[in-house]
PDB file of N, CA and C in Angstrom:
ATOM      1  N   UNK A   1     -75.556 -41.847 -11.400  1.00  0.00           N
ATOM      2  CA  UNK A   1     -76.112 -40.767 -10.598  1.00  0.00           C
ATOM      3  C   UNK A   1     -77.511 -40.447 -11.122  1.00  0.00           C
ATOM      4  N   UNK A   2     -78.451 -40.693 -10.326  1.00  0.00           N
ATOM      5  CA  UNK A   2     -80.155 -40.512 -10.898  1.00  0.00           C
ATOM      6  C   UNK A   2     -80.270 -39.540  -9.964  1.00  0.00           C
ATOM      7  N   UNK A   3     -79.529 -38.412  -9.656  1.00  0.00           N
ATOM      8  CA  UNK A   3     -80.412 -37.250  -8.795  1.00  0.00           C
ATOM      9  C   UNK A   3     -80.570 -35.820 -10.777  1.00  0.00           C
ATOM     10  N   UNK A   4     -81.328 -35.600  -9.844  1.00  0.00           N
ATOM     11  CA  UNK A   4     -82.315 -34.369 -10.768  1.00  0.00           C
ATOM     12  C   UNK A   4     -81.628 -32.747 -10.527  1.00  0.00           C
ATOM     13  N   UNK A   5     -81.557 -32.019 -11.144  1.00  0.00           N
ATOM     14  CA  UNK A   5     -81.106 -30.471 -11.053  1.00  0.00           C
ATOM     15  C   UNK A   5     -81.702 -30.009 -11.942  1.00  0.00           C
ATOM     16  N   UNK A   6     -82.099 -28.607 -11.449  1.00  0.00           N
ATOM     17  CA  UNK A   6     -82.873 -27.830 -12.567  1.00  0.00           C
ATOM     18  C   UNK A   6     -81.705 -27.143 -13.791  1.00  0.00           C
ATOM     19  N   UNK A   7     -81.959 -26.963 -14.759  1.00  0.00           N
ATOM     20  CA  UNK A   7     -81.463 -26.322 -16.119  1.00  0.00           C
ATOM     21  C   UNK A   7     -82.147 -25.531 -16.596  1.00  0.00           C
ATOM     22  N   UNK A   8     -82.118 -23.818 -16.502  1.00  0.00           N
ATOM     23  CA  UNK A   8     -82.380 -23.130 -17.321  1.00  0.00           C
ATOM     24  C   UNK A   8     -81.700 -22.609 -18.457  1.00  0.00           C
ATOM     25  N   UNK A   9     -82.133 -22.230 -19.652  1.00  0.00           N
ATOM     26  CA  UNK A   9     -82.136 -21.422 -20.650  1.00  0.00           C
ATOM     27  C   UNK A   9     -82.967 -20.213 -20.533  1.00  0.00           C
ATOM     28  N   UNK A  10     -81.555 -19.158 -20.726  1.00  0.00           N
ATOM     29  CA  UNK A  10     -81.870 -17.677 -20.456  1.00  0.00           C
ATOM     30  C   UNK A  10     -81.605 -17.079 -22.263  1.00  0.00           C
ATOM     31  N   UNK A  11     -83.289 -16.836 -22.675  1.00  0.00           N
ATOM     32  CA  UNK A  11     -82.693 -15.756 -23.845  1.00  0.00           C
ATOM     33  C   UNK A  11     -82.352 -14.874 -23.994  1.00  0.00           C
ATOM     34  N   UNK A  12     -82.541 -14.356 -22.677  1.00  0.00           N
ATOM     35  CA  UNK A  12     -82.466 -12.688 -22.558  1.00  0.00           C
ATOM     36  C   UNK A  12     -82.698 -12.223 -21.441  1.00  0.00           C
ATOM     37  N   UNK A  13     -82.426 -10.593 -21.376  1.00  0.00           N
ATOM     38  CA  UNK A  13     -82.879  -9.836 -20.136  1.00  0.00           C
ATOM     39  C   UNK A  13     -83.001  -8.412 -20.897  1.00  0.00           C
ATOM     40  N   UNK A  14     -83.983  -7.472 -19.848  1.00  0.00           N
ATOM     41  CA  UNK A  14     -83.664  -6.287 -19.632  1.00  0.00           C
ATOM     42  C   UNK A  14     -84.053  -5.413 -19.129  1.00  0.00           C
ATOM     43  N   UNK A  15     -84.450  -4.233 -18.378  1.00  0.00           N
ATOM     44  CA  UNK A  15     -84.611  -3.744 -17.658  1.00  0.00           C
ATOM     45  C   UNK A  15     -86.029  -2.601 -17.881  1.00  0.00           C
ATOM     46  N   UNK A  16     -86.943  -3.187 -17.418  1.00  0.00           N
ATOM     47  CA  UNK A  16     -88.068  -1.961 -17.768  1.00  0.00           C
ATOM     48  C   UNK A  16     -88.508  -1.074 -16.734  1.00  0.00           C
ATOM     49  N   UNK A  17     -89.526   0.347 -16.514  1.00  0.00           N
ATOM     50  CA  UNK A  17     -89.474   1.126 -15.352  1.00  0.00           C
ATOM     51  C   UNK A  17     -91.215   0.107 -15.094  1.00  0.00           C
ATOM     52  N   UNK A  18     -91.270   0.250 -14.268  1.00  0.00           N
ATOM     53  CA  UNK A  18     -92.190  -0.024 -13.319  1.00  0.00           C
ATOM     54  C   UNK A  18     -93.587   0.071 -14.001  1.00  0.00           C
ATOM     55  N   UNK A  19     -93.736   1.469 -14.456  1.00  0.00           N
ATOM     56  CA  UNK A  19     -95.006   1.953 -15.266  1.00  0.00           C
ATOM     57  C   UNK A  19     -94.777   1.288 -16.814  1.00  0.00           C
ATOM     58  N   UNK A  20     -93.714   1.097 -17.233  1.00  0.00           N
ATOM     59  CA  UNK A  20     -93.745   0.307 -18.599  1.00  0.00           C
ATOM     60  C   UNK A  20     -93.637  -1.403 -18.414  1.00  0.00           C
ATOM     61  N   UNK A  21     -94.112  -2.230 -16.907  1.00  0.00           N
ATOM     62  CA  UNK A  21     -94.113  -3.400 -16.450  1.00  0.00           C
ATOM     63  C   UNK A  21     -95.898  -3.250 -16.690  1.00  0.00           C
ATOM     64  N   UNK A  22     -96.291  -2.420 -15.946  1.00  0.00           N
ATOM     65  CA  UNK A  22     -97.888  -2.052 -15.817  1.00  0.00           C
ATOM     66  C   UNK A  22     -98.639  -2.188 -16.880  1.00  0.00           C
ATOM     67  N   UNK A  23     -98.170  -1.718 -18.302  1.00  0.00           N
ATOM     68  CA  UNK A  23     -98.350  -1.419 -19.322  1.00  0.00           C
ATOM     69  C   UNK A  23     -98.337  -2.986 -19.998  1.00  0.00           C
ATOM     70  N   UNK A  24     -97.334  -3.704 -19.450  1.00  0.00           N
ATOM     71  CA  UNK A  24     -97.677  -4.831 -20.477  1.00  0.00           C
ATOM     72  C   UNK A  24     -98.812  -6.076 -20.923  1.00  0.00           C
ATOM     73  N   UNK A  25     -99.103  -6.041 -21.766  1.00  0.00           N
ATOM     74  CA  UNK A  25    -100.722  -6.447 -22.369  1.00  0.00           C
ATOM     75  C   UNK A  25    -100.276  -7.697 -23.008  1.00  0.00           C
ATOM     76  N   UNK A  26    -100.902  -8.438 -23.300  1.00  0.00           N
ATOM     77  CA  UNK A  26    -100.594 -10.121 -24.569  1.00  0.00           C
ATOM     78  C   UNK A  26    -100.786  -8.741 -25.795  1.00  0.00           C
ATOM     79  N   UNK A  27     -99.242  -9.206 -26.105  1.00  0.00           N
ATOM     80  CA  UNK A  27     -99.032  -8.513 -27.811  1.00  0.00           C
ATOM     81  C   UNK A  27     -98.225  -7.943 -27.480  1.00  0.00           C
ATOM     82  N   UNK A  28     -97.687  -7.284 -26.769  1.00  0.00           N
ATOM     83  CA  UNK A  28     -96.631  -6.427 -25.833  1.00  0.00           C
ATOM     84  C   UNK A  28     -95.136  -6.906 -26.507  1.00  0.00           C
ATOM     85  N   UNK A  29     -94.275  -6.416 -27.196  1.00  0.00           N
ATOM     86  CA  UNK A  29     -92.925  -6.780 -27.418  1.00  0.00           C
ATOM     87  C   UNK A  29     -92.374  -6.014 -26.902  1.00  0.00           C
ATOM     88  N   UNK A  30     -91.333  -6.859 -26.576  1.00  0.00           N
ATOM     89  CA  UNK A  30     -90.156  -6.187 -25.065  1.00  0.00           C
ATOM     90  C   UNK A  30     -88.731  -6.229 -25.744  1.00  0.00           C
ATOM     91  N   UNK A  31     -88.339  -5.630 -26.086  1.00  0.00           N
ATOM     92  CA  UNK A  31     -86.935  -5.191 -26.725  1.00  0.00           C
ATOM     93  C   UNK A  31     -86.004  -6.213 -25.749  1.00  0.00           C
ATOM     94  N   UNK A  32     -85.006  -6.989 -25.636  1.00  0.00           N
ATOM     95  CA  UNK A  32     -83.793  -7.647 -24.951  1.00  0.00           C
ATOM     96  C   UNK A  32     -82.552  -7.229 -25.576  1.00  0.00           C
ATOM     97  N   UNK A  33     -81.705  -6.850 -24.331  1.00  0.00           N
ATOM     98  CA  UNK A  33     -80.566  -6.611 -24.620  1.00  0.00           C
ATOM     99  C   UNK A  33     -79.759  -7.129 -25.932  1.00  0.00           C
ATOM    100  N   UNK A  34     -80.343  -8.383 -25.957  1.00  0.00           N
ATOM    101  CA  UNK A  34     -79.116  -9.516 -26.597  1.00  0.00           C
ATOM    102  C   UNK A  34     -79.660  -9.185 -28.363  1.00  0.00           C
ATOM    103  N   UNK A  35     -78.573  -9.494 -29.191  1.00  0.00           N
ATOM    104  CA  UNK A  35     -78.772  -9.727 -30.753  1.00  0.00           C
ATOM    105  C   UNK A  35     -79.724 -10.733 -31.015  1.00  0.00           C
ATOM    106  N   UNK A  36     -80.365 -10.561 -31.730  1.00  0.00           N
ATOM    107  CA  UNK A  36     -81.331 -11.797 -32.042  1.00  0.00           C
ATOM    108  C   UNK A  36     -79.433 -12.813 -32.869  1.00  0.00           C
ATOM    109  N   UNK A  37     -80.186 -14.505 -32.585  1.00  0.00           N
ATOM    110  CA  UNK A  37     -78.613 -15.153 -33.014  1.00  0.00           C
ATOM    111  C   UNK A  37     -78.071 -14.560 -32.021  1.00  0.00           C
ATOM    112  N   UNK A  38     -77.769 -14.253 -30.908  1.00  0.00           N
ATOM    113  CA  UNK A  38     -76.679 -14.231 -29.909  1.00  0.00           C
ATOM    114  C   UNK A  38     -76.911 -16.003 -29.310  1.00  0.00           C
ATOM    115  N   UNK A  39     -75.694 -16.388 -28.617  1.00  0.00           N
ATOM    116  CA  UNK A  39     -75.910 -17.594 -27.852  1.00  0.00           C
ATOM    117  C   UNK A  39     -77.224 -17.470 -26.796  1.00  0.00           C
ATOM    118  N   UNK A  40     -77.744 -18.529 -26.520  1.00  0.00           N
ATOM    119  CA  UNK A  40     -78.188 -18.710 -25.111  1.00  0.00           C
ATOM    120  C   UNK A  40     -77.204 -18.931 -24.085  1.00  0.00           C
ATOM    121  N   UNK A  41     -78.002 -18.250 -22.995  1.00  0.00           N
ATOM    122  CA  UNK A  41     -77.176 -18.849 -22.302  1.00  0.00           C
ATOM    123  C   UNK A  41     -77.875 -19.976 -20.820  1.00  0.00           C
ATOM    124  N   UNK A  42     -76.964 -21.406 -20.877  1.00  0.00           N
ATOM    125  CA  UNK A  42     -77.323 -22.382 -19.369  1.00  0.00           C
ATOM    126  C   UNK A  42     -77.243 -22.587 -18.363  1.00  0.00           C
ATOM    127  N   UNK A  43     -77.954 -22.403 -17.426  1.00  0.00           N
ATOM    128  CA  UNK A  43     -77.248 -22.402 -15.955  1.00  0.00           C
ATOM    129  C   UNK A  43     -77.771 -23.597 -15.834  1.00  0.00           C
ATOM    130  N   UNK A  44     -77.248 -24.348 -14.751  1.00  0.00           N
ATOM    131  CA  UNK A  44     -77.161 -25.812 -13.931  1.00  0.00           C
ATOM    132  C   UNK A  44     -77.370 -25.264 -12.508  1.00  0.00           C
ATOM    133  N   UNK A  45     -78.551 -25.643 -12.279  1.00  0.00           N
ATOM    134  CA  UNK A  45     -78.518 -25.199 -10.495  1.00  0.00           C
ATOM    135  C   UNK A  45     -78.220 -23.375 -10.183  1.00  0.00           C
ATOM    136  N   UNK A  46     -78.847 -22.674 -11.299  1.00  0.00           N
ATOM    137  CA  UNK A  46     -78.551 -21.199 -11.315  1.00  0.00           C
ATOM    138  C   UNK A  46     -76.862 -20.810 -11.224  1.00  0.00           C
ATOM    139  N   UNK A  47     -76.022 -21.833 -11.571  1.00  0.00           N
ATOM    140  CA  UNK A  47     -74.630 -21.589 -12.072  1.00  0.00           C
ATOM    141  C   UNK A  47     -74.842 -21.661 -13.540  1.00  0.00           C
ATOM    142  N   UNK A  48     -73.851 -20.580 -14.067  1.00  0.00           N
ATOM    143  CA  UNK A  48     -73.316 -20.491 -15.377  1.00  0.00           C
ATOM    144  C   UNK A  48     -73.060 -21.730 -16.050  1.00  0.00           C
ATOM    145  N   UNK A  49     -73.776 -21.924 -17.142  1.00  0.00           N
ATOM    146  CA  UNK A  49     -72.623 -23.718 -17.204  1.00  0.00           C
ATOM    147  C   UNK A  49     -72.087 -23.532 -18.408  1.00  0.00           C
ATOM    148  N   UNK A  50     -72.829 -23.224 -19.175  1.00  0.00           N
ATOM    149  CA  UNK A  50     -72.716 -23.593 -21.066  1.00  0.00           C
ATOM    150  C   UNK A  50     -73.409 -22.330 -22.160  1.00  0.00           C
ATOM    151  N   UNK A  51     -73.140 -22.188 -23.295  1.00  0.00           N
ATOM    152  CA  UNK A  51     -73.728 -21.630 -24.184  1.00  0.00           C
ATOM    153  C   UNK A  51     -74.622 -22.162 -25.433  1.00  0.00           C
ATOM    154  N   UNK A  52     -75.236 -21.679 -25.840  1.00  0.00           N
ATOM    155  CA  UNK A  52     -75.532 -22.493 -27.019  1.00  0.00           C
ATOM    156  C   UNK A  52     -76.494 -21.906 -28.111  1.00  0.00           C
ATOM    157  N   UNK A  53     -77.117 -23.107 -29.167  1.00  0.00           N
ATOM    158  CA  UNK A  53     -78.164 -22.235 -29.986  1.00  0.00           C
ATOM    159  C   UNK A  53     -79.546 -22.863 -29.890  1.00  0.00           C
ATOM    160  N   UNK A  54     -80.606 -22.219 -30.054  1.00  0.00           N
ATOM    161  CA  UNK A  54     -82.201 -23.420 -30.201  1.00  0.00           C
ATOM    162  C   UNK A  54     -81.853 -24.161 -31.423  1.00  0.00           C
ATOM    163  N   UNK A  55     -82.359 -25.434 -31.751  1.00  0.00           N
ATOM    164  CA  UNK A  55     -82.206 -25.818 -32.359  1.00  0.00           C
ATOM    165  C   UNK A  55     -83.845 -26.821 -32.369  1.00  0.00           C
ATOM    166  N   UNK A  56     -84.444 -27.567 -33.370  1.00  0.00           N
ATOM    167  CA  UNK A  56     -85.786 -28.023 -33.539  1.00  0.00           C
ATOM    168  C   UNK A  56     -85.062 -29.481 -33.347  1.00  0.00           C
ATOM    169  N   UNK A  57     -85.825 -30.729 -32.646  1.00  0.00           N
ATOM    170  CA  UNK A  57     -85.616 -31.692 -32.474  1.00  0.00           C
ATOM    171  C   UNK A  57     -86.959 -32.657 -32.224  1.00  0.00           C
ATOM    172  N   UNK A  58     -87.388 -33.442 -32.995  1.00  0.00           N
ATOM    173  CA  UNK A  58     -88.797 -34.154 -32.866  1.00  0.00           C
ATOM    174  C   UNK A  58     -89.535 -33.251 -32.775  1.00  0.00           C
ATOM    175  N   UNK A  59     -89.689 -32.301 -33.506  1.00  0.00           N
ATOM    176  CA  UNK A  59     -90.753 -31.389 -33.296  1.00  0.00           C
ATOM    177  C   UNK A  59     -90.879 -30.773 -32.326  1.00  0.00           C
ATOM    178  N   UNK A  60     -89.594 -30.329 -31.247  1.00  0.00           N
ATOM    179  CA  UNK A  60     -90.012 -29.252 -30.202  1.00  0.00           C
ATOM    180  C   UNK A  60     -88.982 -28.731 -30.078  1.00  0.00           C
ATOM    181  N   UNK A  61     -88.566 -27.587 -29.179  1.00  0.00           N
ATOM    182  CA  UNK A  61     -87.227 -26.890 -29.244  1.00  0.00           C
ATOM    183  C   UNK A  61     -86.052 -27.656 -28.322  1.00  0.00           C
ATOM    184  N   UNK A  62     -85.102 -27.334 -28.445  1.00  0.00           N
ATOM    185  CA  UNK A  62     -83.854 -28.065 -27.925  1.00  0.00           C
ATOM    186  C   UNK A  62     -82.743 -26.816 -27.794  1.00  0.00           C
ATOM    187  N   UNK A  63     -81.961 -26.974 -27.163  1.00  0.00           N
ATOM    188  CA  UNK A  63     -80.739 -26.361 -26.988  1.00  0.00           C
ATOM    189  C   UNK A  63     -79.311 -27.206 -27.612  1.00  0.00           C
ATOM    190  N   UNK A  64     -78.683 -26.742 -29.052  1.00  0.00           N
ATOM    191  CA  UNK A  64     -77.250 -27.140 -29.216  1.00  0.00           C
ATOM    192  C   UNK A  64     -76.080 -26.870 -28.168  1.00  0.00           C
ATOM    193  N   UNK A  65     -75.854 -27.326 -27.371  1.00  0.00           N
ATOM    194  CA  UNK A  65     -74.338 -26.977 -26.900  1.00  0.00           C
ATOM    195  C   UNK A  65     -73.607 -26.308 -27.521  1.00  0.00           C
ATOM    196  N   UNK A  66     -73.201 -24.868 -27.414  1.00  0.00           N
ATOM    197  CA  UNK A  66     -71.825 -24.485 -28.327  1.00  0.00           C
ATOM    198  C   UNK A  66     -69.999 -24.371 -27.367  1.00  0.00           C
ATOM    199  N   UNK A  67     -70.720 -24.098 -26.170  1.00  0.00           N
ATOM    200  CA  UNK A  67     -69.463 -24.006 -25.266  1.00  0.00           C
ATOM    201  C   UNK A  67     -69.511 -24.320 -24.225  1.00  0.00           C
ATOM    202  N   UNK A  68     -68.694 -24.858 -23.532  1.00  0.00           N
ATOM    203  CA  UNK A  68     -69.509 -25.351 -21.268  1.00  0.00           C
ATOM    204  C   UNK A  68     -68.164 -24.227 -21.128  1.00  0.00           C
ATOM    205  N   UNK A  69     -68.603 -23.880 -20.118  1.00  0.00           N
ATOM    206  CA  UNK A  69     -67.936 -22.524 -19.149  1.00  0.00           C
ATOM    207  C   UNK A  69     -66.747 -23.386 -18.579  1.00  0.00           C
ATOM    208  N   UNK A  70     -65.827 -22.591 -17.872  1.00  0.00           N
ATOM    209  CA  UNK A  70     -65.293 -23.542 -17.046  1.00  0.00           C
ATOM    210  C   UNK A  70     -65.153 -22.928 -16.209  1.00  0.00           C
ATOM    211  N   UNK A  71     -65.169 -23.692 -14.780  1.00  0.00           N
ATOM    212  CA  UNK A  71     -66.008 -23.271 -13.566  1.00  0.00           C
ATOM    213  C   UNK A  71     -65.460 -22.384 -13.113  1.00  0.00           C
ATOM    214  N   UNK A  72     -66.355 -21.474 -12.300  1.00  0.00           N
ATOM    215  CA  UNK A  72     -66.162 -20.393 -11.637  1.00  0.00           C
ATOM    216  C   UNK A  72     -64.960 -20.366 -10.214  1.00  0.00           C
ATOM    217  N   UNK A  73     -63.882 -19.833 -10.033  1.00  0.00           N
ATOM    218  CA  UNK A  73     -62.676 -20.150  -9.013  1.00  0.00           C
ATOM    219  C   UNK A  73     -63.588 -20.367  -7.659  1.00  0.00           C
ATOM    220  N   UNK A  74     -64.543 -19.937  -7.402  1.00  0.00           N
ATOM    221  CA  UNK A  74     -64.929 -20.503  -5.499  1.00  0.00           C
ATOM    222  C   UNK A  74     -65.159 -21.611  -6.113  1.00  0.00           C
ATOM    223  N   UNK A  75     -65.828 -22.226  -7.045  1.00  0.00           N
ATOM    224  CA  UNK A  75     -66.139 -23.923  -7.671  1.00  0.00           C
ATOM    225  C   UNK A  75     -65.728 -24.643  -7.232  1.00  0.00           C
ATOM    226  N   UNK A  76     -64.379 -24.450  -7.092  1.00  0.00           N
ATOM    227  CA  UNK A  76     -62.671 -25.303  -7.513  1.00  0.00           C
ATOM    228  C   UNK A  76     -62.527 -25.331  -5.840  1.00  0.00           C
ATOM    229  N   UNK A  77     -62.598 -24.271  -4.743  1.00  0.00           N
ATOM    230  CA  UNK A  77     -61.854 -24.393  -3.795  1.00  0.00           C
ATOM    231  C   UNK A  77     -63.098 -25.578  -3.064  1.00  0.00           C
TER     232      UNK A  77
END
């Protein structure tokens, strides 16, 4: 199978007001929900797929696999 799908890695999220979006400048740190060391998390085609950690590989970042999801019940039908 040589077809292509996008894969993101999500480090984080969180929710800012509008006027503190306005506000943001280069240098700007944005607090995220998540623990620093929490998993990432992978979507496949903006589905949930997997978890994992960064990890350094030839000199650039990579994602370890720690867990694949298992699929969501409409998936299956």
């Amino acid at each position: 199978m040589d077809v292509s799908c996008p894969l993101e890695v999500i480090l984080g999220s969180t929710t800012l007001k509008v006027v503190d979006c306005a506000r943001l400048a280069v240098g700007s740190v944005v607090r995220l929900k998540q623990d620093a060391g929490a998993d990432l998390h992978v979507r496949v085609g903006g589905v949930p797929f997997a978890t994992g950690e960064v990890v350094v590989a030839d000199d650039g970042l990579s994602i370890r696999i720690g867990r694949v999801l298992p699929p969501a019940p409409e998936a299956l039908t």
